[in-house]
Protein backbone atom coordinates (compact mmCIF):
# COMPACT_ATOMS: atom_id res chain seq x y z
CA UNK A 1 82.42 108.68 116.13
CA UNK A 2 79.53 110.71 114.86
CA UNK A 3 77.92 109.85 111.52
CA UNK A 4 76.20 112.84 111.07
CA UNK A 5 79.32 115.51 110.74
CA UNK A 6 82.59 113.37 109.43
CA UNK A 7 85.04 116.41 110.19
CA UNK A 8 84.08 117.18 113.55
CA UNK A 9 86.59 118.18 115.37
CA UNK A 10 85.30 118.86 119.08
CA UNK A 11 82.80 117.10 121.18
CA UNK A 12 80.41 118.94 123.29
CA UNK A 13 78.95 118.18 126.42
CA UNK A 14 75.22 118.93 126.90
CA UNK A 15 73.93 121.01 129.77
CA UNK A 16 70.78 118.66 130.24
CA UNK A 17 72.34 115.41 130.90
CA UNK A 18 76.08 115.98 131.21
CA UNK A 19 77.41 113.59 128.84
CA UNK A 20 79.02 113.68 125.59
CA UNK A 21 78.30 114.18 122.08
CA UNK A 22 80.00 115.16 118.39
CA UNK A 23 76.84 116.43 117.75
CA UNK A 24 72.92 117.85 118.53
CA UNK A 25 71.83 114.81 116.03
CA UNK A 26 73.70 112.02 117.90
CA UNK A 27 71.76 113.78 121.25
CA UNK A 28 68.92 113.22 119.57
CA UNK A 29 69.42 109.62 118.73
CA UNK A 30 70.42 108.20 121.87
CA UNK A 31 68.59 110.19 124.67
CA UNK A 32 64.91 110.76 125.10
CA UNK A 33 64.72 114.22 125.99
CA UNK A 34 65.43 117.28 124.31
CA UNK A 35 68.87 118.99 124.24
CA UNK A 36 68.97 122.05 126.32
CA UNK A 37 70.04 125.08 124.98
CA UNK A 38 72.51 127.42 126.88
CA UNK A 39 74.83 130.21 126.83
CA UNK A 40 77.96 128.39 127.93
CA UNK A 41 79.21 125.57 126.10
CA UNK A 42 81.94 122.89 127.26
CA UNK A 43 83.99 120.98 124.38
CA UNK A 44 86.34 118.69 124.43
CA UNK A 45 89.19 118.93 121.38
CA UNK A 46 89.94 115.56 119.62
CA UNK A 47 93.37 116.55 118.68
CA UNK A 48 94.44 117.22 122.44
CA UNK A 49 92.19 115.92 124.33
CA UNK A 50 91.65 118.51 126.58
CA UNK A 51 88.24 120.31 127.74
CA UNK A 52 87.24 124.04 127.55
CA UNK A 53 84.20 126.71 127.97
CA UNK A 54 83.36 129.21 125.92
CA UNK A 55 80.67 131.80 126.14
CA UNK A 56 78.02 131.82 123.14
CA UNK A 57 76.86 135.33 124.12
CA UNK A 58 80.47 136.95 123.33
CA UNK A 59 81.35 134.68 120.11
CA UNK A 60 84.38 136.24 118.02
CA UNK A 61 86.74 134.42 115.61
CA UNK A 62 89.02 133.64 118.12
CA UNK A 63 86.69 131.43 120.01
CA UNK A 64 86.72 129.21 116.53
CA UNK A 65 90.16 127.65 117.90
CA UNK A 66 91.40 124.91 120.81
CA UNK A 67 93.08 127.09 123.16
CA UNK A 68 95.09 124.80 124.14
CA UNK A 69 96.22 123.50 120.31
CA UNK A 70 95.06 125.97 118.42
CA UNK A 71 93.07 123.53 116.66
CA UNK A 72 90.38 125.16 114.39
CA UNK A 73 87.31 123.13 115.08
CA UNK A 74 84.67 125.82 113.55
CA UNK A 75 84.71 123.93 110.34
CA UNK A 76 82.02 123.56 107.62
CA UNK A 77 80.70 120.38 108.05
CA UNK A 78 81.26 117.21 105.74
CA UNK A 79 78.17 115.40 106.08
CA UNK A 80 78.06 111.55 104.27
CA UNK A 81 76.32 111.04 101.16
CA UNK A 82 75.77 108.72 98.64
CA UNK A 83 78.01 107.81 96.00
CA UNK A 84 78.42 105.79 93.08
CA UNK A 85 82.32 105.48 91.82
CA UNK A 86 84.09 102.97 90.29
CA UNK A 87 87.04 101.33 91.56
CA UNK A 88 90.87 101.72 89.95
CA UNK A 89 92.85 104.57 89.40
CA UNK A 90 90.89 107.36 87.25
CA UNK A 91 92.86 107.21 83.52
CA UNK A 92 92.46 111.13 83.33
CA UNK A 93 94.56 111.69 85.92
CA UNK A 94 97.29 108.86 85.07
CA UNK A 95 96.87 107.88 81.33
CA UNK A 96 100.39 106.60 80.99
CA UNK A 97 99.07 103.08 80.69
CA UNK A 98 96.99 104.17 77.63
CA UNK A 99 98.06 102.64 74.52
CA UNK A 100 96.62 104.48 71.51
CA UNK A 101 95.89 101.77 68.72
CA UNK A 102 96.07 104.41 65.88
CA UNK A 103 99.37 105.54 66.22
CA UNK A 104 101.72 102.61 64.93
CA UNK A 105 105.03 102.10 67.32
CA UNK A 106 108.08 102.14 65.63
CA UNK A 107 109.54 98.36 65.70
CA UNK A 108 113.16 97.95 67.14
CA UNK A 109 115.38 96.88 64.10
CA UNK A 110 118.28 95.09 64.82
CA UNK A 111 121.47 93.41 63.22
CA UNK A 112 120.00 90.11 62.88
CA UNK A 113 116.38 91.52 61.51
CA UNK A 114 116.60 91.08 57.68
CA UNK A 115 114.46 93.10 55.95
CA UNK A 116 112.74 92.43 52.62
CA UNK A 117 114.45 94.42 49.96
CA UNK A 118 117.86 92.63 51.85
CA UNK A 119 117.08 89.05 49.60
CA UNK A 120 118.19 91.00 46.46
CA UNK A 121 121.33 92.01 48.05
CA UNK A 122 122.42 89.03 49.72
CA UNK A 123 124.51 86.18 47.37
């Protein structure tokens, strides 16, 4: 799970060391040498789980998908950042729980709810 790139969708193996990483960052991290940079790359999709090459010196739109899924894994990535939000549902969105004070309800008169001009009437 990388915690540099939150989408990512592939993992890639790197040429220098032959093991695998989400990303160049993570490479960075946990091995002491640098990554080594070269013209064929080998991923592995996270939706199938299966491995492919592709060429870097020939890149088209068509290399942006699994071909095996079709998964599109050329994404812009989501990177984490910080946040402050406040818990519970957002009343702008639902506001159905929103009583306005100003606006006085109508009360629910019944048969047995005597009003006041009613004392007059009654005998």
């Amino acid at each position: 799970m990388c915690k540099h790139i939150l989408n990512a969708q592939v993992a890639i193996r790197s040429p220098c060391c032959k093991k695998w990483f989400d990303c160049a960052e993570c490479h960075a991290e946990k091995e002491k040498h640098p990554l080594q940079q070269s013209m064929e790359m080998v991923f592995a999709c996270k939706k199938c789980k299966k491995c492919f090459r592709k060429d870097v010196s020939d890149w088209d739109d068509s290399d942006e998908y699994c071909p095996h899924c079709d998964n599109h894994f050329v994404l812009e990535a989501k990177t984490p950042s910080l946040a402050l939000n406040v818990e519970g549902e957002d009343v702008r969105v639902d506001s159905r729980m929103i009583k306005d004070e100003r606006v006085k309800a109508d009360e629910q008169k019944t048969i047995w709810d005597i009003g006041n001009d009613a004392f007059g009437k009654l005998g």
